[in-house]
C-alpha atoms as a PDB file:
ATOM      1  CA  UNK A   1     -27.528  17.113 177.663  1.00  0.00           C
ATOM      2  CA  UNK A   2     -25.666  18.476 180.478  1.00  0.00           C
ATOM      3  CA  UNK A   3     -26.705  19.586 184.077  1.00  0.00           C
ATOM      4  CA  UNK A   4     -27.805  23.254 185.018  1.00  0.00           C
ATOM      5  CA  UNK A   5     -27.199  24.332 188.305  1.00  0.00           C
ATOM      6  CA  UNK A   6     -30.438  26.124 187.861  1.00  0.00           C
ATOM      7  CA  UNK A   7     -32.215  22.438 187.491  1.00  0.00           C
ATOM      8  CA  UNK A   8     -30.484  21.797 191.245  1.00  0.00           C
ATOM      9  CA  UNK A   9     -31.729  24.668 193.306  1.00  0.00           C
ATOM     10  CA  UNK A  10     -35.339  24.048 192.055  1.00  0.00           C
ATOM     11  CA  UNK A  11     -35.417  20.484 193.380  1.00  0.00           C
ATOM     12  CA  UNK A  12     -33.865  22.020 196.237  1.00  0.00           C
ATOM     13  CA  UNK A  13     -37.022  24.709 196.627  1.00  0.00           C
ATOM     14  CA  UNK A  14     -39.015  22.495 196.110  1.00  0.00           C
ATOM     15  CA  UNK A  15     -37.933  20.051 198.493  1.00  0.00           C
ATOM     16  CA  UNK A  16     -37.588  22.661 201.060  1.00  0.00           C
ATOM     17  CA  UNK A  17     -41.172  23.717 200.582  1.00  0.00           C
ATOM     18  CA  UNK A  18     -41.928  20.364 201.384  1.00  0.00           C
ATOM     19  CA  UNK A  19     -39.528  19.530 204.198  1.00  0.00           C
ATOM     20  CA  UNK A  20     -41.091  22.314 205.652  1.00  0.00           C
ATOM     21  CA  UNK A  21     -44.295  21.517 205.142  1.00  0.00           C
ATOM     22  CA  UNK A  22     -43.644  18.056 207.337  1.00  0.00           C
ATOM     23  CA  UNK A  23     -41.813  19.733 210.063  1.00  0.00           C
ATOM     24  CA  UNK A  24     -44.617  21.927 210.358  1.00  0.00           C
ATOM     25  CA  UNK A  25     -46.974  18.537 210.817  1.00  0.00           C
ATOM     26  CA  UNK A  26     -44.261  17.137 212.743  1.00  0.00           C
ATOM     27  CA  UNK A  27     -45.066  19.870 215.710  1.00  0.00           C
ATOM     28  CA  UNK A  28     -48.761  19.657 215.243  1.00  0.00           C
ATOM     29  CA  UNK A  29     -48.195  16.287 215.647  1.00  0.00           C
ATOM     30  CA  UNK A  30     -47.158  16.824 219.030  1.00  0.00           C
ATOM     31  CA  UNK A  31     -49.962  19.155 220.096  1.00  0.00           C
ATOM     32  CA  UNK A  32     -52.752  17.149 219.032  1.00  0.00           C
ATOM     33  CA  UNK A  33     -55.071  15.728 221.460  1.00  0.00           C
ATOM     34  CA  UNK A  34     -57.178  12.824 219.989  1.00  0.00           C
ATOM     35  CA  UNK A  35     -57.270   9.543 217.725  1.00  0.00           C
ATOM     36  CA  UNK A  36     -58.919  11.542 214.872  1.00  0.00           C
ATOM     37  CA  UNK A  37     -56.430  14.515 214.775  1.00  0.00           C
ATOM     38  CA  UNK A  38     -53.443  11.918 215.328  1.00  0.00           C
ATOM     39  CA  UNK A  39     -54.301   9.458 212.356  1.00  0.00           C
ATOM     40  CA  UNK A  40     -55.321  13.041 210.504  1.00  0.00           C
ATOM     41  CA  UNK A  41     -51.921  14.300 211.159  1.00  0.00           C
ATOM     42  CA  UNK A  42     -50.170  11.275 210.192  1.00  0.00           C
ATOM     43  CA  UNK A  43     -51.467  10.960 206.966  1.00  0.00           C
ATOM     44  CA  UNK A  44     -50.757  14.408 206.059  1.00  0.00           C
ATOM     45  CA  UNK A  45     -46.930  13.991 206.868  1.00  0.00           C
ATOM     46  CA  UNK A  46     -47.713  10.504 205.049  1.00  0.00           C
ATOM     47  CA  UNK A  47     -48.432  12.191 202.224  1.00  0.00           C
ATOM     48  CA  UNK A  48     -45.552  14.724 202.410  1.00  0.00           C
ATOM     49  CA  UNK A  49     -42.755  12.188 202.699  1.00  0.00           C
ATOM     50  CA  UNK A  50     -44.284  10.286 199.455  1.00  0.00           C
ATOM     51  CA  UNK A  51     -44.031  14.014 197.618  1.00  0.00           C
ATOM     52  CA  UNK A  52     -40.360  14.018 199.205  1.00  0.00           C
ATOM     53  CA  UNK A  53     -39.912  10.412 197.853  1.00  0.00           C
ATOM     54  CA  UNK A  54     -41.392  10.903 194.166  1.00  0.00           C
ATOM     55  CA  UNK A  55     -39.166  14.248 194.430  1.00  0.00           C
ATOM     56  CA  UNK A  56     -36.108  12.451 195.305  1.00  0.00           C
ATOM     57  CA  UNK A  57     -37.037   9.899 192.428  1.00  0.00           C
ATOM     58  CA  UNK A  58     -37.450  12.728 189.974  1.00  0.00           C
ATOM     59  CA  UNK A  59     -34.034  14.063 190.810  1.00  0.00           C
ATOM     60  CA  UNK A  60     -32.618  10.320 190.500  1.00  0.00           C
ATOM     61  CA  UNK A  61     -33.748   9.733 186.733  1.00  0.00           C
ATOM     62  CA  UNK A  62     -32.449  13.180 185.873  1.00  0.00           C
ATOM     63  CA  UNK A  63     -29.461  11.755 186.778  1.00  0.00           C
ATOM     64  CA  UNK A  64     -29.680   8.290 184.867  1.00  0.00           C
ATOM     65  CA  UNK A  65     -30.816  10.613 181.667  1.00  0.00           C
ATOM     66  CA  UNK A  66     -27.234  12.245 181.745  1.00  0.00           C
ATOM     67  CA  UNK A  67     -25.422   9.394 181.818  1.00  0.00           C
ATOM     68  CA  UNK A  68     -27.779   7.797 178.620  1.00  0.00           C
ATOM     69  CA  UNK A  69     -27.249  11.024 176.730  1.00  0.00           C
ATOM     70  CA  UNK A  70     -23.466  11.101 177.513  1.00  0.00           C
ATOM     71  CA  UNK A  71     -21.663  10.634 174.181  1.00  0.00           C
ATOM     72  CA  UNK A  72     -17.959  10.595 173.562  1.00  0.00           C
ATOM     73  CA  UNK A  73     -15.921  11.309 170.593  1.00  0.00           C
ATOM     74  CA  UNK A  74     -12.739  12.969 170.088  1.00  0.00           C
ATOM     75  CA  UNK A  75     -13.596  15.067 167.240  1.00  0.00           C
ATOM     76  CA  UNK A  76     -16.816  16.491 168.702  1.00  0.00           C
ATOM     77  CA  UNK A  77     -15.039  17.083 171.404  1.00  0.00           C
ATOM     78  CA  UNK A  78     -12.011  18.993 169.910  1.00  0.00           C
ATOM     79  CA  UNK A  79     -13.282  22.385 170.650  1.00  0.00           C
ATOM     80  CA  UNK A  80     -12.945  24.593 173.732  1.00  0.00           C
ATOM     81  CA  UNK A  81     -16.458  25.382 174.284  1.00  0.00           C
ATOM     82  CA  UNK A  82     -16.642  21.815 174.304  1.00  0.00           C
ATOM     83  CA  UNK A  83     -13.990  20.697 176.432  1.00  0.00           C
ATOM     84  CA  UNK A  84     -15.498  23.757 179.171  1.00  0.00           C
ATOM     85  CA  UNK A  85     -18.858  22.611 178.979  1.00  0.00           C
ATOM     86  CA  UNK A  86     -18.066  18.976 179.731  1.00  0.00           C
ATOM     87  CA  UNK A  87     -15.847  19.690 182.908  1.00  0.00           C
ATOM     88  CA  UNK A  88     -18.574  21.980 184.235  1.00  0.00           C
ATOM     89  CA  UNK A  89     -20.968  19.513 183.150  1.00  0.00           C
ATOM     90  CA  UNK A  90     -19.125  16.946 185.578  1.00  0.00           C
ATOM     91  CA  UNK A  91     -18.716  18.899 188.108  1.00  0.00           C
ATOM     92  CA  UNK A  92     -22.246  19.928 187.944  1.00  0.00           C
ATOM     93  CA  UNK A  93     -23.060  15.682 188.507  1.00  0.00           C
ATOM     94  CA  UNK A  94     -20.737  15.545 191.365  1.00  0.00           C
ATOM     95  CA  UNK A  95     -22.798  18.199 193.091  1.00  0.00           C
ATOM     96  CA  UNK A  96     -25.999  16.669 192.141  1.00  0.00           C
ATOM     97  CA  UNK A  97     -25.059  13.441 193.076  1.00  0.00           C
ATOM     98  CA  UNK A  98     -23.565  14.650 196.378  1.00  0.00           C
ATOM     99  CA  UNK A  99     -26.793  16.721 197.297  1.00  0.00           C
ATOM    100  CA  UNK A 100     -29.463  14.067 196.112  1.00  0.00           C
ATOM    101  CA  UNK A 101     -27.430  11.549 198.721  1.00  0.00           C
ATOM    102  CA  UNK A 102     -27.955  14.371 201.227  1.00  0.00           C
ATOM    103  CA  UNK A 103     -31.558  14.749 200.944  1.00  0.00           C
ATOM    104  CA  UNK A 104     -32.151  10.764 201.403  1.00  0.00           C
ATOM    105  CA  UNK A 105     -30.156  10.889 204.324  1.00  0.00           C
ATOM    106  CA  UNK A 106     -32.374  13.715 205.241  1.00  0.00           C
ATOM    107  CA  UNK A 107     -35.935  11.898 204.239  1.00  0.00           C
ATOM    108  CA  UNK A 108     -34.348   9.100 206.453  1.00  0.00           C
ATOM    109  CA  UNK A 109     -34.384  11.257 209.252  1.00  0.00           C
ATOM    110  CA  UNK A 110     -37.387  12.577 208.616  1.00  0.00           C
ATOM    111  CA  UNK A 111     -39.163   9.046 208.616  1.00  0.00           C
ATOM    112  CA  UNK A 112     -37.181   8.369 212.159  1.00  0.00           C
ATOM    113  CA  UNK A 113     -38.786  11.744 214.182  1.00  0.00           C
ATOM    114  CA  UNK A 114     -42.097  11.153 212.423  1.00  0.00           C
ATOM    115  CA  UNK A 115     -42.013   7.278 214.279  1.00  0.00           C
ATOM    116  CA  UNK A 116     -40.881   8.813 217.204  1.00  0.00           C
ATOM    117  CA  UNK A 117     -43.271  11.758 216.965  1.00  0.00           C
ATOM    118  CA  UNK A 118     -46.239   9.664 216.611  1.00  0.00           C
ATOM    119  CA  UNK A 119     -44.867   7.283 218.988  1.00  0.00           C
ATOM    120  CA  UNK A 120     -44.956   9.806 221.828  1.00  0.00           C
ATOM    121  CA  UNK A 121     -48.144  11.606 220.813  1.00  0.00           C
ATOM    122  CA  UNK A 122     -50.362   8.112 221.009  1.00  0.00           C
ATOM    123  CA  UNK A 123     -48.509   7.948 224.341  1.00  0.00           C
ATOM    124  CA  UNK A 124     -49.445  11.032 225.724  1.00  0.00           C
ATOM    125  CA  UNK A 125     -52.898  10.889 224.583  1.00  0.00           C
ATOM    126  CA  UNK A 126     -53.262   7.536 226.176  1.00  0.00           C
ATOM    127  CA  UNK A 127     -51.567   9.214 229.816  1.00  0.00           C
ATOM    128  CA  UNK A 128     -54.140  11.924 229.364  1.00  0.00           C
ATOM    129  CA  UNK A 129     -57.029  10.371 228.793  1.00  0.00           C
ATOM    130  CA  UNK A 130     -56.201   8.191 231.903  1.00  0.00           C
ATOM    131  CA  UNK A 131     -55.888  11.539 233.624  1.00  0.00           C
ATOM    132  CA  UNK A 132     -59.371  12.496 232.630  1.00  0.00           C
ATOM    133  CA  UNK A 133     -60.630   9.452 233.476  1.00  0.00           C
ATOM    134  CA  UNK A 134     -58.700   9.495 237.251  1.00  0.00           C
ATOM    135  CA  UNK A 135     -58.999  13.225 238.274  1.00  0.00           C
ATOM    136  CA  UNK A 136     -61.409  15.038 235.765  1.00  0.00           C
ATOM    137  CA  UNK A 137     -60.674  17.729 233.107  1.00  0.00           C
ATOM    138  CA  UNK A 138     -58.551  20.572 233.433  1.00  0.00           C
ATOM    139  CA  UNK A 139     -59.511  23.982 233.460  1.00  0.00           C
ATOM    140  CA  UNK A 140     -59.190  26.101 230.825  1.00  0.00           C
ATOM    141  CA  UNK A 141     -56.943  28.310 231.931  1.00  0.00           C
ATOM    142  CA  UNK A 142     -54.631  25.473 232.545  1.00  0.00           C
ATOM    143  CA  UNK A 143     -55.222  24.217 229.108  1.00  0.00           C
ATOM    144  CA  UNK A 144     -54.431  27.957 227.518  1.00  0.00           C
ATOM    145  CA  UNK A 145     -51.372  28.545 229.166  1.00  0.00           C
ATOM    146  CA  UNK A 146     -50.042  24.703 227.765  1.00  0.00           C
ATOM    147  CA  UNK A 147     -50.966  25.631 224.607  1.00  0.00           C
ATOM    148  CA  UNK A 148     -49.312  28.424 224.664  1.00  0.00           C
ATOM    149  CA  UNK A 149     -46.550  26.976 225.856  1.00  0.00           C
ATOM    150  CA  UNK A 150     -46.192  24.198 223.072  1.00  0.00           C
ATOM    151  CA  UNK A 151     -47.041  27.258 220.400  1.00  0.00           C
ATOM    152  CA  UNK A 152     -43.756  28.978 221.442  1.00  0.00           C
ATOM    153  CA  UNK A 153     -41.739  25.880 221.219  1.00  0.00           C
ATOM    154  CA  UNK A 154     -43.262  24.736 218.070  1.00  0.00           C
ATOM    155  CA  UNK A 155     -42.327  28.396 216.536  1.00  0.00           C
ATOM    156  CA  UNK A 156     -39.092  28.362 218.245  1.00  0.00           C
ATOM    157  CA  UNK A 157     -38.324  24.559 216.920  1.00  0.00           C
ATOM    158  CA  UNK A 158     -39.304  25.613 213.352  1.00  0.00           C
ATOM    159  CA  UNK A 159     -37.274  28.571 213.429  1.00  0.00           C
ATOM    160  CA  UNK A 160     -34.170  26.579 214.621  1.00  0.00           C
ATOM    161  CA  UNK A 161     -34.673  24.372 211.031  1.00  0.00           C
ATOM    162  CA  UNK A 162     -35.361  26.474 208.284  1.00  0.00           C
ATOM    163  CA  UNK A 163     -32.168  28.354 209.840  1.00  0.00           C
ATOM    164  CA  UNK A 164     -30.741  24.881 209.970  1.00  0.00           C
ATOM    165  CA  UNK A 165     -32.054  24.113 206.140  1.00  0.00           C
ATOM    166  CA  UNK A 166     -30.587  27.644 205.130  1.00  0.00           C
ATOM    167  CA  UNK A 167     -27.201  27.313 206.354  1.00  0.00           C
ATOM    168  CA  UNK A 168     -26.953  24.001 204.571  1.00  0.00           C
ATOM    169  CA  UNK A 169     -27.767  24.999 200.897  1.00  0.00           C
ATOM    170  CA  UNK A 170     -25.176  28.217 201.920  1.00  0.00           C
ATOM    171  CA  UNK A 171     -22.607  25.447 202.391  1.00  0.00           C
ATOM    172  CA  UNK A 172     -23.498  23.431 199.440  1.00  0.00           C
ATOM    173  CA  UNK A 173     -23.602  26.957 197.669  1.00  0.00           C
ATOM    174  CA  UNK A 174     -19.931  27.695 198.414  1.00  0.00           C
ATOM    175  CA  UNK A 175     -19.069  24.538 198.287  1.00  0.00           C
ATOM    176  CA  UNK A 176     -20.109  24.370 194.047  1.00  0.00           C
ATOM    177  CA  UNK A 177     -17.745  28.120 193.938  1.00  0.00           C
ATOM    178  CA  UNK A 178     -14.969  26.604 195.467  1.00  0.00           C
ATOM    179  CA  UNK A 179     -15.051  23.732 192.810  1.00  0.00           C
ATOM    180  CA  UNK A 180     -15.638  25.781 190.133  1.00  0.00           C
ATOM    181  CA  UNK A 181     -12.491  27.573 190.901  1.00  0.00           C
ATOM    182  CA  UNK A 182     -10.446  24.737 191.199  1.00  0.00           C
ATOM    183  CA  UNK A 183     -11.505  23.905 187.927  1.00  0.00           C
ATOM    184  CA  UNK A 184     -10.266  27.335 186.286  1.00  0.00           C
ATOM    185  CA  UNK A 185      -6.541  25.735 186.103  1.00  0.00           C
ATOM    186  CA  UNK A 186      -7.320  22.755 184.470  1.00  0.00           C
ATOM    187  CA  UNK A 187      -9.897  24.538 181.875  1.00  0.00           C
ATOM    188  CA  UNK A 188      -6.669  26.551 180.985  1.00  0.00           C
ATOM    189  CA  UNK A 189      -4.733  23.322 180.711  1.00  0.00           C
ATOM    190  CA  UNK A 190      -6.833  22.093 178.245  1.00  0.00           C
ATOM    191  CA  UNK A 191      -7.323  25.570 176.276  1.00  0.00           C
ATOM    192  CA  UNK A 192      -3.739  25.389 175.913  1.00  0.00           C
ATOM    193  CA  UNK A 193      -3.752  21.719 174.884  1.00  0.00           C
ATOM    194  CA  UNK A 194      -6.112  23.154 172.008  1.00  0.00           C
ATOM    195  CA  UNK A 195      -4.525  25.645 170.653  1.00  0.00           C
ATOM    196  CA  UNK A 196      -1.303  23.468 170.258  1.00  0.00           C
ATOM    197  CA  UNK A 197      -3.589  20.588 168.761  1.00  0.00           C
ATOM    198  CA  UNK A 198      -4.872  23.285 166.266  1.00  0.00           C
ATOM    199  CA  UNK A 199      -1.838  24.521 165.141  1.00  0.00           C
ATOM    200  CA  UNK A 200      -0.492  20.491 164.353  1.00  0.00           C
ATOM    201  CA  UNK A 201      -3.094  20.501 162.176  1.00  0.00           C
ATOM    202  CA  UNK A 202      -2.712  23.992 160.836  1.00  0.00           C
ATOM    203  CA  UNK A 203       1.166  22.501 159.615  1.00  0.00           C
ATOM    204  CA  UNK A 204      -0.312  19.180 158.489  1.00  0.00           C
ATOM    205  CA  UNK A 205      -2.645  21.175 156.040  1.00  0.00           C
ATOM    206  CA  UNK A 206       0.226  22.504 155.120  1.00  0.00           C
ATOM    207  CA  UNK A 207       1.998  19.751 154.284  1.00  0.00           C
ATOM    208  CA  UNK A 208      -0.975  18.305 152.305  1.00  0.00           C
ATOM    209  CA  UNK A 209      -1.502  20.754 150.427  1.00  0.00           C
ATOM    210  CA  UNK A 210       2.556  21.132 149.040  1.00  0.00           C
ATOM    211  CA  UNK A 211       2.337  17.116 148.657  1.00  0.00           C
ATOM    212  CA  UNK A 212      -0.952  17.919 146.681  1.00  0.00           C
ATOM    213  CA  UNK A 213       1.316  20.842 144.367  1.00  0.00           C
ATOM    214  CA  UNK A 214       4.219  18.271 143.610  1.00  0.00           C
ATOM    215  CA  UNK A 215       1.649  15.511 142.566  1.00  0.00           C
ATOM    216  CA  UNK A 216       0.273  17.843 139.976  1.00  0.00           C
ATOM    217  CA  UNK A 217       3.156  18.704 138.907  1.00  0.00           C
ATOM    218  CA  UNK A 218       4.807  15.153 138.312  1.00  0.00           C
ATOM    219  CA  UNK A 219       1.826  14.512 136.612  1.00  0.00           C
ATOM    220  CA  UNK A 220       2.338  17.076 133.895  1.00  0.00           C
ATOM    221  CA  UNK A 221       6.028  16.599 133.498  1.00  0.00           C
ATOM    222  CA  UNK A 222       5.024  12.767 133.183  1.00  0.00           C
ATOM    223  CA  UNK A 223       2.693  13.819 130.393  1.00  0.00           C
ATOM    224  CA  UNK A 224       5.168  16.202 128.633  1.00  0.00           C
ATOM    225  CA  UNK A 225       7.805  13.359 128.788  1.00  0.00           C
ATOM    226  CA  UNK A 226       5.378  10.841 126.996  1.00  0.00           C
ATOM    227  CA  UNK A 227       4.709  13.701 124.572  1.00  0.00           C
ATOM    228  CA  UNK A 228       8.276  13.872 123.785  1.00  0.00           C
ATOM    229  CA  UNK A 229       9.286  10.292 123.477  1.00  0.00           C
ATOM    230  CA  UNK A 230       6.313   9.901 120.734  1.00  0.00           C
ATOM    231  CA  UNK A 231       7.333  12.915 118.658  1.00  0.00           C
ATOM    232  CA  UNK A 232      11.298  11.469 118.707  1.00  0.00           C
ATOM    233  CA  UNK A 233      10.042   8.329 117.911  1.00  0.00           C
ATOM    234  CA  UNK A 234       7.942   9.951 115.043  1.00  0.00           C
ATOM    235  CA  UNK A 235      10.960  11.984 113.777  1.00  0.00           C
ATOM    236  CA  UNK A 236      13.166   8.497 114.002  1.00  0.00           C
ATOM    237  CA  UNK A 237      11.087   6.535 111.424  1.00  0.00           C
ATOM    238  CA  UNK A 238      10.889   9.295 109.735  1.00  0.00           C
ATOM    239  CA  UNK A 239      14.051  10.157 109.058  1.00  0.00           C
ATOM    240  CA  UNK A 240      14.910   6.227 108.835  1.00  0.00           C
ATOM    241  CA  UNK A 241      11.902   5.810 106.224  1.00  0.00           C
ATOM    242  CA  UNK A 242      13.486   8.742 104.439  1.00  0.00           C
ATOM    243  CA  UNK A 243      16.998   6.938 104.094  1.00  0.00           C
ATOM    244  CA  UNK A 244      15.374   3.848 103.035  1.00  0.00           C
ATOM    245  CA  UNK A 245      13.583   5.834 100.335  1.00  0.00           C
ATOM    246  CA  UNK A 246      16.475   7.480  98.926  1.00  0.00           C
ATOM    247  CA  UNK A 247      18.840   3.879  98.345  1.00  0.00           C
ATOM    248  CA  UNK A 248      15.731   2.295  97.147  1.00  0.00           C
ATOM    249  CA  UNK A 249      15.084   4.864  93.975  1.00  0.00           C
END
């Protein structure tokens, strides 16, 4: 198993869509102008920074499943291909490491302005419904124009993060090129490491395969020699048989 930075920029969507989705709470949160639409609110983003946590999680065991599938051996691993798709394969962990480290530092800061967001909200519903109570309700046009008001900012605010949000995954973007081209020297390095391994083993075939030739051929001479000592033996007993024959009669 190895990592595919296509695997990384679809957490990253997907945590964007939902990042977004709590900043977008985050200024309604601010607007709101009860109880009911302040605990309403608050669960929402609730909800959203669980989906950010199980997200997080998700991206977390991906990375404990590389490391149980990781297996080593030099002779699977002999190969270019090989050697290529393990060095991108690391480099591809770094990145996902690095970024998933991001992202909780991120959902960290998310979970600070949402205490602070709600924080000020119950406070300024409290001041304004001691306002009410003091010196009656506003008029409407007062309450359009504030609206208004808080409609631009919230826009403006939201704006100023997904540009924000953007320009980081740029930088993480360029930052994954720039390591991929550091890597180009070494994956040559080790190309040329293979090619000199291969041809070692090219000459050791070699050799293994004269070694084989001579062992054949001892093994015949070895025969031919036994051959040879049998027949002279043969032709000695017969010729001393023969001798012994002839004094005899």
């Amino acid at each position: 198993m190895k990592f595919k930075m296509g695997d990384l920029q679809n957490y990253l969507n997907d945590l964007l869509t939902i990042d977004c989705e709590i900043q977008k709470n985050l200024q309604h949160l601010l607007i709101v102008s009860s109880e009911d639409a302040l605990e309403k609110k608050s669960n929402e983003i609730k909800r959203g920074i669980r989906e950010f946590k199980e997200k997080l999680n998700e991206m977390k065991d991906y990375t404990e499943s590389f490391n149980l599938n990781e297996s080593s051996g030099f002779l699977s691993k002999i190969t270019r291909s090989s050697l290529q798709s393990d060095a991108e394969s690391n480099s591809s962990k770094e990145v996902f490491i690095n970024q998933l480290q991001i992202e909780k530092e991120h959902l960290s800061n998310i979970e600070n302005r949402f205490r602070n967001a709600y924080l000020s909200a119950k406070i300024k519903i409290e001041q304004n419904e001691r306002e009410l109570l003091f010196s009656g309700n506003p008029s409407q046009d007062e309450n359009e124009v504030i609206k208004r008001n808080l409609t631009n900012q919230m826009i403006v605010k939201k704006s100023n993060q997904l540009s924000s949000k953007f320009n980081e995954v740029n930088r993480q973007l360029k930052w994954i090129e720039n390591q991929t081209s550091d890597l180009l020297p070494d994956l040559k390095e080790s190309s040329n490491s293979i090619k000199n391994v291969q041809q070692d083993f090219g000459l050791m075939k070699s050799s293994i395969s004269e070694g084989k030739r001579l062992l054949v051929r001892l093994g015949r001479r070895e025969f031919t020699d036994k051959l040879l000592i049998i027949l002279s033996l043969c032709f000695f007993f017969s010729v001393v048989f023969y001798i012994v024959w002839k004094r005899i009669f």
